[in-house]
N, C-alpha and C. Protein backbone atom coordinates (compact mmCIF):
# COMPACT_ATOMS: atom_id res chain seq x y z
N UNK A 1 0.84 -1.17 0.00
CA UNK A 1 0.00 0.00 0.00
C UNK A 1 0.89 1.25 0.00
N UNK A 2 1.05 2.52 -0.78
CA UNK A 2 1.56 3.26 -1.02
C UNK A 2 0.84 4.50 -0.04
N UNK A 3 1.55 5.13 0.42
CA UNK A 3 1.01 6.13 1.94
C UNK A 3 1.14 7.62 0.95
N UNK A 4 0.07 8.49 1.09
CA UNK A 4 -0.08 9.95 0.37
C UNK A 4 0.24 10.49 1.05
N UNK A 5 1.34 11.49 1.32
CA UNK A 5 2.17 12.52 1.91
C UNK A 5 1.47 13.73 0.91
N UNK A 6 0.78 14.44 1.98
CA UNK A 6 0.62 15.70 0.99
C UNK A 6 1.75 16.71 1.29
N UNK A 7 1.65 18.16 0.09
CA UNK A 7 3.02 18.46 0.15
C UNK A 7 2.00 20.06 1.05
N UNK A 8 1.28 19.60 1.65
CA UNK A 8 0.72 20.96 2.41
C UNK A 8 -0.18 20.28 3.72
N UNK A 9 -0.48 20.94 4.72
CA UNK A 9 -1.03 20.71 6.02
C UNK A 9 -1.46 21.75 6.41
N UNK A 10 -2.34 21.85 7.25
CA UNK A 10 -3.12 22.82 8.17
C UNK A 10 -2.47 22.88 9.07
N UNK A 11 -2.26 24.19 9.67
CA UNK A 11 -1.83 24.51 11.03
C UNK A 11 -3.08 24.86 11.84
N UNK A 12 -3.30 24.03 12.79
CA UNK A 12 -4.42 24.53 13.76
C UNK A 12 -4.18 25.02 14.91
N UNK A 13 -4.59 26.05 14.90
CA UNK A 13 -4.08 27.11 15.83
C UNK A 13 -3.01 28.40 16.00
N UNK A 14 -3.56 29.50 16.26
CA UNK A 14 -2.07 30.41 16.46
C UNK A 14 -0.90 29.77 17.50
N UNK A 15 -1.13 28.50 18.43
CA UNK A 15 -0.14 27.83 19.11
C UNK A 15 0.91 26.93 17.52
N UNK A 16 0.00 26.60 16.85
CA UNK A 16 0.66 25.73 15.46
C UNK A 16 1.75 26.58 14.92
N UNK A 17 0.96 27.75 14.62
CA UNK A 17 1.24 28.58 13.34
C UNK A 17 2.98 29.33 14.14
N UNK A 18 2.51 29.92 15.54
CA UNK A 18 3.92 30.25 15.69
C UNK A 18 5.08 29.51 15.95
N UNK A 19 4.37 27.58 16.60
CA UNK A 19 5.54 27.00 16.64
C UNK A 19 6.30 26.77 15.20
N UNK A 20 5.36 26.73 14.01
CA UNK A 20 5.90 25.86 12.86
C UNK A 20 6.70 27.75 12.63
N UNK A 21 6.95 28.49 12.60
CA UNK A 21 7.42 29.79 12.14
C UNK A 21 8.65 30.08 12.93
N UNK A 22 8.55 29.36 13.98
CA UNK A 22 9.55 29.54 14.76
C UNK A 22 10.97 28.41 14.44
N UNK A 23 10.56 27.39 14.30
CA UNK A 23 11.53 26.31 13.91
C UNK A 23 11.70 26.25 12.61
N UNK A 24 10.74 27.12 11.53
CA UNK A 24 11.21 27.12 10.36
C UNK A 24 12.32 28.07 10.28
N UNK A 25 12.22 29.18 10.90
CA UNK A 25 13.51 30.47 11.39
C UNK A 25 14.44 29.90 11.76
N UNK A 26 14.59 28.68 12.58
CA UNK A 26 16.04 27.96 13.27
C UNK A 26 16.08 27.10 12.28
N UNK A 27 15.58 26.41 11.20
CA UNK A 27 16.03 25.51 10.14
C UNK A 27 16.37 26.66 8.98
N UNK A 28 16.29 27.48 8.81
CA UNK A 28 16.59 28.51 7.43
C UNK A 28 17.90 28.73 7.34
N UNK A 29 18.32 28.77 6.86
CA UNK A 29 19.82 28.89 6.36
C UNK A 29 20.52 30.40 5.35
N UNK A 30 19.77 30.63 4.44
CA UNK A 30 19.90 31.25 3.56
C UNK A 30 19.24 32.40 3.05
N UNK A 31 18.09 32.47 2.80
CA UNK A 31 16.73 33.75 2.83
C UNK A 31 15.46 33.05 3.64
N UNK A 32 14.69 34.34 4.25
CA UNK A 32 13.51 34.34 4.53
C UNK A 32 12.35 35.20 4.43
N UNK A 33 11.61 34.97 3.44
CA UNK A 33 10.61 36.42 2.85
C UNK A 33 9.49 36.25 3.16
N UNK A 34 8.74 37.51 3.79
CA UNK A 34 7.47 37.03 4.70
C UNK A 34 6.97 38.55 3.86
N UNK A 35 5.63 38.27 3.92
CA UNK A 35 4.68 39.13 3.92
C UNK A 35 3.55 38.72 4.38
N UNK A 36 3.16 40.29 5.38
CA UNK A 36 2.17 40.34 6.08
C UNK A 36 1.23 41.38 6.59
N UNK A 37 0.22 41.82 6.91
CA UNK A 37 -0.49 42.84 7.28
C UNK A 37 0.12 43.75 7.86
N UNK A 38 0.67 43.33 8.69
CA UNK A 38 1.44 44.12 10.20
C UNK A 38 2.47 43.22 10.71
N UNK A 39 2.80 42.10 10.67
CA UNK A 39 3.59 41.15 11.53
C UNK A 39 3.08 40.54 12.69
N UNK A 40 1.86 40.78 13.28
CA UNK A 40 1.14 40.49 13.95
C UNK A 40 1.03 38.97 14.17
N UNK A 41 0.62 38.30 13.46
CA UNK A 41 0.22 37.07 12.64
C UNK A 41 1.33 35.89 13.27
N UNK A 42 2.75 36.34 12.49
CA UNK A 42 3.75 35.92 12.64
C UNK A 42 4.35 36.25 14.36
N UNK A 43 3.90 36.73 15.03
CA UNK A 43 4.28 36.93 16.35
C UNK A 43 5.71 37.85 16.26
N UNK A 44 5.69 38.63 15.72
CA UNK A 44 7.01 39.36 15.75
C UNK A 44 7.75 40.46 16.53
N UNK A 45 6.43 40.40 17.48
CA UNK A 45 6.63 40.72 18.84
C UNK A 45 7.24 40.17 19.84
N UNK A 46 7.63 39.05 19.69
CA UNK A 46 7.77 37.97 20.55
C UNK A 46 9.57 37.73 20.82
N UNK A 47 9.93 37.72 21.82
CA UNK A 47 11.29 37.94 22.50
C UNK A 47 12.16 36.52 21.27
N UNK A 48 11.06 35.25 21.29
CA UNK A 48 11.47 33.93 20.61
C UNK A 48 12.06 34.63 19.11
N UNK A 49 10.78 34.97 18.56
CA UNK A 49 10.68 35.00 17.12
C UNK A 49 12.40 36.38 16.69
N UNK A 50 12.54 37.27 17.61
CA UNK A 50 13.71 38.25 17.77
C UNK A 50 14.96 37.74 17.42
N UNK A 51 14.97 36.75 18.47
CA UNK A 51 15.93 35.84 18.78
C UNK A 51 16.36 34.73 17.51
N UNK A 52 15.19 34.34 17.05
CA UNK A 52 15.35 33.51 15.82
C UNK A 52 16.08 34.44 14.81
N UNK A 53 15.76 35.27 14.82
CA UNK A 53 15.78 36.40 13.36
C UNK A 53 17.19 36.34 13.70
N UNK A 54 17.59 36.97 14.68
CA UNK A 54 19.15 37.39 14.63
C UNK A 54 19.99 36.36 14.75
N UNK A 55 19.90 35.03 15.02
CA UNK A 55 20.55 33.54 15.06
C UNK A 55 20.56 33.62 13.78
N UNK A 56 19.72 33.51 12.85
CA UNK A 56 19.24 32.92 11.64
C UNK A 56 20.42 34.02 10.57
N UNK A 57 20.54 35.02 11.39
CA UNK A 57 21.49 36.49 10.37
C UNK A 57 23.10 36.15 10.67
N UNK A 58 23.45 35.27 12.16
CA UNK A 58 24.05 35.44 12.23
C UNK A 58 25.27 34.46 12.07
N UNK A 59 24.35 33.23 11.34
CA UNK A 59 24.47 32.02 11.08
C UNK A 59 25.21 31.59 10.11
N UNK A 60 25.22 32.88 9.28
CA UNK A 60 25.53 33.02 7.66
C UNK A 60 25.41 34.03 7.11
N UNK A 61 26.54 34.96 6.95
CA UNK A 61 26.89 36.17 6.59
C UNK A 61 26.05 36.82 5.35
N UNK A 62 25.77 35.69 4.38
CA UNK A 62 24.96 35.76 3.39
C UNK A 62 23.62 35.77 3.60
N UNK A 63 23.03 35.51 4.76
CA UNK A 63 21.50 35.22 4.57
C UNK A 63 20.81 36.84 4.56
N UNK A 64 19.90 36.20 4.34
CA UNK A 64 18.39 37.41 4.01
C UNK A 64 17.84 37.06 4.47
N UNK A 65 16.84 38.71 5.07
CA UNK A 65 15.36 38.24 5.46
C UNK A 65 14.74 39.72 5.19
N UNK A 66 13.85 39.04 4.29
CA UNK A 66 12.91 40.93 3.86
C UNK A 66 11.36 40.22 4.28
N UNK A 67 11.27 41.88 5.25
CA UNK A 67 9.34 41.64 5.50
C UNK A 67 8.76 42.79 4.87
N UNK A 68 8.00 42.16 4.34
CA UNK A 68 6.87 43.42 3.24
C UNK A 68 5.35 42.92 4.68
N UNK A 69 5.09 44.58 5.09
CA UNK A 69 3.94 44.81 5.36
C UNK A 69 3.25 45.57 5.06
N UNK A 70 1.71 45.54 4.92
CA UNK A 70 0.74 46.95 4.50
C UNK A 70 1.18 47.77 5.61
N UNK A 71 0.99 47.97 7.00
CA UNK A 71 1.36 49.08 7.85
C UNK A 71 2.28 48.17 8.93
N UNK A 72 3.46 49.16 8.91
CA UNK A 72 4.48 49.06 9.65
C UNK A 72 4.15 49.56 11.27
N UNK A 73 3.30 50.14 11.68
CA UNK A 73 3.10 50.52 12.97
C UNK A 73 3.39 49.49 13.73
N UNK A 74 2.55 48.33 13.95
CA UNK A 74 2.59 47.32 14.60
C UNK A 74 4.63 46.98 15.46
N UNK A 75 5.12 47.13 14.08
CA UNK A 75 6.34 46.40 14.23
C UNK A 75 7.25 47.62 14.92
N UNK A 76 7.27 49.04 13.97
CA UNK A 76 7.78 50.16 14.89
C UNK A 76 7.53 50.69 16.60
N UNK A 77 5.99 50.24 16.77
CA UNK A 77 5.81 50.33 18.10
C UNK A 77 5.88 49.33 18.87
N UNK A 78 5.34 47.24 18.97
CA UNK A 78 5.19 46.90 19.41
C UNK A 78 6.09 45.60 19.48
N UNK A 79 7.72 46.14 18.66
CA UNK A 79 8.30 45.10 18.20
C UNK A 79 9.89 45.41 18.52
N UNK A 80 10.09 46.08 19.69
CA UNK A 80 11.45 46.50 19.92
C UNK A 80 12.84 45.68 19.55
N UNK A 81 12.62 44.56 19.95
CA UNK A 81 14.45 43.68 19.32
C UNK A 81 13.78 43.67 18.24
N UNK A 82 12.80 43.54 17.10
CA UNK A 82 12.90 43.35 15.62
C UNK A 82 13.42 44.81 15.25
N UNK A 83 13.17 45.91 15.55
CA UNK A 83 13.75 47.21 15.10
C UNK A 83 15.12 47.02 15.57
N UNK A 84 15.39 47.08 16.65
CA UNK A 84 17.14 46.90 17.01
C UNK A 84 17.62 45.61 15.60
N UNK A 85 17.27 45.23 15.63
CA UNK A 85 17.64 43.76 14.53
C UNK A 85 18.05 44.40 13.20
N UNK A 86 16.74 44.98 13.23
CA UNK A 86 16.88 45.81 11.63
C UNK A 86 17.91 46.74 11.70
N UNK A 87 17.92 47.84 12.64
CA UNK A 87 19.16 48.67 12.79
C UNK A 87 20.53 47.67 12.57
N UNK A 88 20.92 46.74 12.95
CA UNK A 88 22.19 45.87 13.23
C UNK A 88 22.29 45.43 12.16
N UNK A 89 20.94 44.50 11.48
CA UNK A 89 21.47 43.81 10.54
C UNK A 89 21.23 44.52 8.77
N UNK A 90 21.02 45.75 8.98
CA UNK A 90 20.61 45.87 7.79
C UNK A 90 21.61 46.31 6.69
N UNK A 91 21.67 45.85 5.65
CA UNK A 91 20.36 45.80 4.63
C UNK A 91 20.50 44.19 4.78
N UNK A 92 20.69 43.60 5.36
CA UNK A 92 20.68 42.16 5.13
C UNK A 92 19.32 41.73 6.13
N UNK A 93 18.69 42.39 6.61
CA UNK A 93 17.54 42.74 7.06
C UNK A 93 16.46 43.84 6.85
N UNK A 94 15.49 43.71 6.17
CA UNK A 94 15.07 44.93 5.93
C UNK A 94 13.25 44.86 6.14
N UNK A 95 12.71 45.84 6.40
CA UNK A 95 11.32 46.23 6.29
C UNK A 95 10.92 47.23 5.07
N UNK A 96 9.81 46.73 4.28
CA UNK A 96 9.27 47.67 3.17
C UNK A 96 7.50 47.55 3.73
N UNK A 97 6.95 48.89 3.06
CA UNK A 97 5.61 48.51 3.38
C UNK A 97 5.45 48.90 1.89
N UNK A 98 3.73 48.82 1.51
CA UNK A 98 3.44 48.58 0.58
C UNK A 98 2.92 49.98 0.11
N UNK A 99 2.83 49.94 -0.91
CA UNK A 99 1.92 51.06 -1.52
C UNK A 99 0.17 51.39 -1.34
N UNK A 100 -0.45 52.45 -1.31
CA UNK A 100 -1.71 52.22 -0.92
C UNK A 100 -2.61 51.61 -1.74
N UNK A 101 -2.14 51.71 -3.12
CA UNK A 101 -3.12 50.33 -4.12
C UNK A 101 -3.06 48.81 -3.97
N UNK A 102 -1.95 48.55 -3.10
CA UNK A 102 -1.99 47.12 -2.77
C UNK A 102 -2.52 46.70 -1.34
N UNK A 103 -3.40 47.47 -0.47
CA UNK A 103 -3.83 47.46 0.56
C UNK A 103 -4.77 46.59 0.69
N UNK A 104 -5.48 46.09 -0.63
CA UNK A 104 -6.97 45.26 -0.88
C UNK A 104 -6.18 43.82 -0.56
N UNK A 105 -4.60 43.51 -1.24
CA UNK A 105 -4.29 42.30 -1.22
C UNK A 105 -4.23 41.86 0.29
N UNK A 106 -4.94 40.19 0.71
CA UNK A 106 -5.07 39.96 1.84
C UNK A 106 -4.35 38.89 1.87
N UNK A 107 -3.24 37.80 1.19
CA UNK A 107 -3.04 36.85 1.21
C UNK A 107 -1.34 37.05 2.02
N UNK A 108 -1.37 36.22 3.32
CA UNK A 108 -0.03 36.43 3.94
C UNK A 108 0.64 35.15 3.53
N UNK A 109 2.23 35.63 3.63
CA UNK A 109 2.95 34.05 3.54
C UNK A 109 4.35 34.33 3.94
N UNK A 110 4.98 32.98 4.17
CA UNK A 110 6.48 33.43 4.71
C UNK A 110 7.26 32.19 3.99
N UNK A 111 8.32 32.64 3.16
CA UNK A 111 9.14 31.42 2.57
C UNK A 111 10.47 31.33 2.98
N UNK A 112 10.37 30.13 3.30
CA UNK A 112 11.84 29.74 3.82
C UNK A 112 13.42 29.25 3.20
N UNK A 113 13.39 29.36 2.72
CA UNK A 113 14.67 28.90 1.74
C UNK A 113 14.49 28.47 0.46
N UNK A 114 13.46 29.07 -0.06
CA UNK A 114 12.70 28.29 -1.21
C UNK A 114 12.45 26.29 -1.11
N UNK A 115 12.75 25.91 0.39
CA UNK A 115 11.86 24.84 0.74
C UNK A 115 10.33 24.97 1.35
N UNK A 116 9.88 25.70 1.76
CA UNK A 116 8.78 25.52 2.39
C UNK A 116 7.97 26.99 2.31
N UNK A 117 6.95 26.96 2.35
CA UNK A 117 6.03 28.23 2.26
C UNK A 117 5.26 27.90 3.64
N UNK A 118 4.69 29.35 3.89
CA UNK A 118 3.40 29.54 4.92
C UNK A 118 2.68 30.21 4.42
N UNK A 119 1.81 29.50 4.16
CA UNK A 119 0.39 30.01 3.12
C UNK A 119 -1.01 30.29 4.44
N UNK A 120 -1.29 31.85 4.09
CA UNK A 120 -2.16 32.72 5.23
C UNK A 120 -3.06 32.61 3.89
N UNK A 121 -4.28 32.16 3.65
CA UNK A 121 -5.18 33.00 2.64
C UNK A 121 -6.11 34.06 2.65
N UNK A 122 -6.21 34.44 3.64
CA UNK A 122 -6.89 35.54 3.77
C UNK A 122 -6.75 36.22 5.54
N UNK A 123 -6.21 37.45 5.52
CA UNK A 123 -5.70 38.23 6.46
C UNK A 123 -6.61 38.00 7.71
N UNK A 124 -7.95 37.76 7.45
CA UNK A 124 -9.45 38.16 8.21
C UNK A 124 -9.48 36.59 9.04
N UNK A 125 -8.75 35.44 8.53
CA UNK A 125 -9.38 34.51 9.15
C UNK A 125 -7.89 33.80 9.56
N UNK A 126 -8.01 32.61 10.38
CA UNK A 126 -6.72 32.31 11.04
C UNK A 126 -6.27 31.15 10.16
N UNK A 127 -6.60 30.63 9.43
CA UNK A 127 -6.63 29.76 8.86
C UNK A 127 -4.90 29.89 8.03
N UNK A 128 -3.87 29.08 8.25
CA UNK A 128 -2.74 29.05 7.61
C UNK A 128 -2.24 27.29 7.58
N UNK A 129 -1.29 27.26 6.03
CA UNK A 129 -1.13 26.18 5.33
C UNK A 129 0.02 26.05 5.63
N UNK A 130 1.08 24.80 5.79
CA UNK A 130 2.48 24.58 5.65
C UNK A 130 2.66 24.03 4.18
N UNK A 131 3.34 24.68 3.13
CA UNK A 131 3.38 23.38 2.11
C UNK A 131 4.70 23.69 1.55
N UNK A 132 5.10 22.36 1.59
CA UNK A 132 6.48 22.59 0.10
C UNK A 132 6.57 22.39 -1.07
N UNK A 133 5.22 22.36 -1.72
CA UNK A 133 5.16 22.03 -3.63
C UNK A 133 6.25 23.40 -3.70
N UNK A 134 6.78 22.75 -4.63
CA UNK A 134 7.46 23.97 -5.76
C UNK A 134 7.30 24.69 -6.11
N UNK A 135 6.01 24.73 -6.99
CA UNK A 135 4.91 25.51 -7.56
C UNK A 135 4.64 26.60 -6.11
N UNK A 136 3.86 26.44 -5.26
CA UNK A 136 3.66 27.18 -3.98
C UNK A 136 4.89 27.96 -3.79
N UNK A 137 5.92 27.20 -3.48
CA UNK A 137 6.95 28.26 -2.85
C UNK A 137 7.36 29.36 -4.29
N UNK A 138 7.07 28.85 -5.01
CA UNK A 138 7.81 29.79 -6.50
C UNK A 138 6.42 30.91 -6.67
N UNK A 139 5.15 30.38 -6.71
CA UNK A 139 3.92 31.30 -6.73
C UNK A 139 4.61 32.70 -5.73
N UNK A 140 4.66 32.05 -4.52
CA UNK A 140 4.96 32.89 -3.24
C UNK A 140 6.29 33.79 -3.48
N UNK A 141 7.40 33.17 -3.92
CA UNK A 141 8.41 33.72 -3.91
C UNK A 141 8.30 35.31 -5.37
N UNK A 142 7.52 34.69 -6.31
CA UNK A 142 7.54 35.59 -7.46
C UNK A 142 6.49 36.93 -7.11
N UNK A 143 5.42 36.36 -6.00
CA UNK A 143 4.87 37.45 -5.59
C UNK A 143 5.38 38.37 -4.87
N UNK A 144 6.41 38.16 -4.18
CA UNK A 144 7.06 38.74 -3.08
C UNK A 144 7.80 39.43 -4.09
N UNK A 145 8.22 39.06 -5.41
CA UNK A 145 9.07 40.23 -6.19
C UNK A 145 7.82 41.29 -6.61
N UNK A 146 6.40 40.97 -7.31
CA UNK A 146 6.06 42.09 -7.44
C UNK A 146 5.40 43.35 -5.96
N UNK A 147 5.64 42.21 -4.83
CA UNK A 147 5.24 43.51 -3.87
C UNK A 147 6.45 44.12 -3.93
N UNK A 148 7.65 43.55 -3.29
CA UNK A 148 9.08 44.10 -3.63
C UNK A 148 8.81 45.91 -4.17
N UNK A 149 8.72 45.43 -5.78
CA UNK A 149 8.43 46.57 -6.76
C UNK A 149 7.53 47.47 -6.31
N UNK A 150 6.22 47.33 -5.51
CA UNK A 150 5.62 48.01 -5.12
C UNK A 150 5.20 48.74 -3.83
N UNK A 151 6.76 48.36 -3.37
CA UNK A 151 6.59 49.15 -1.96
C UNK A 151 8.18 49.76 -1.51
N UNK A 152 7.96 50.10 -0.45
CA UNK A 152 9.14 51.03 0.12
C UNK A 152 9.55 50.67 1.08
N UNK A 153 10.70 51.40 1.60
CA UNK A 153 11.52 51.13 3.01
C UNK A 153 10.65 51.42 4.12
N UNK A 154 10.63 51.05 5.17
CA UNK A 154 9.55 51.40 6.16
C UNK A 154 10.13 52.61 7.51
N UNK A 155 11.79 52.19 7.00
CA UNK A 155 12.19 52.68 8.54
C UNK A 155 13.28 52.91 7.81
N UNK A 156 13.98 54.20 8.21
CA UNK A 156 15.64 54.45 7.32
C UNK A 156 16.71 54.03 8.52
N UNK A 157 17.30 53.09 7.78
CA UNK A 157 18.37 52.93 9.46
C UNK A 157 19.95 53.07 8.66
N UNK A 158 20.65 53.21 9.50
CA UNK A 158 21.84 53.55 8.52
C UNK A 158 22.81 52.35 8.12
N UNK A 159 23.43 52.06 7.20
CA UNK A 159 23.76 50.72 6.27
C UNK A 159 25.25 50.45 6.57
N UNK A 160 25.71 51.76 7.10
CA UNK A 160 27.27 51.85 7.25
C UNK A 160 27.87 51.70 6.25
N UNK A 161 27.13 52.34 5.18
CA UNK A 161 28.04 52.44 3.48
C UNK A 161 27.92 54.25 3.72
């Protein structure tokens, strides 16, 4: 009998969603591209998730991690080591928010090394996917270039260039 491994799962629960986000941050190696409302979602408030970020930067001189959000408030006020982070590690860390015509888009996600995606489908409900099809992480990853294009720096920190 041949066993079906799907290449996606439900996370049930915001207890799911931040453990699987959290150990995907300590398995990443290389880039990590998230987009999200606010960061909220992703717990990026959280002393853990801080801590991951700057392990994960400091792991590998080369790595990345860019967060595209619609409004940056959340993270400027309620996210102190992620701003210190960004100050330290940037540009190899960076925050962009979006433009105001892309405010309607509600779909969050966070990709991990181009192995694995976190698929949010809609901002309004809690409902988030783990999957590693190809297709998914490449959908995700190519979207993240056109928000890229359509948004800006959120916070000017200085680059030491």
């Amino acid at each position: 009998m041949t066993s079906f491994s799907p290449t996606y799962q439900p996370l049930q629960g915001r207890e799911s969603v931040l453990s699987t986000f959290d150990t995907s941050l300590e398995a990443a190696r290389q880039h990590v591209l998230l987009f999200d409302r606010d960061g909220y979602f992703y717990g990026l408030d959280r002393r853990l998730a801080a801590e991951r970020i700057q392990v994960f930067l400091l792991g590998n001189a080369l790595a990345r991690m860019e967060i595209i959000v619609h409004d940056s408030d959340f993270i400027e006020k309620r996210c102190p080591r992620l701003v210190a982070a960004l100050r330290r590690f940037a540009p190899r860390l960076s925050l962009r928010t979006t433009e105001s015509g892309l405010k309607h888009f509600s779909k969050g996600f966070a990709v991990f090394d181009d192995k694995a995606v976190m698929r949010r489908p809609h901002f309004d409900h809690g409902q988030c996917y783990w999957d590693t099809d190809e297709h998914a992480i490449g959908a995700a990853r190519d979207l993240m270039e056109q928000l890229r294009e359509q948004s800006s720096a959120a916070l000017q920190v200085p680059t030491g260039l």
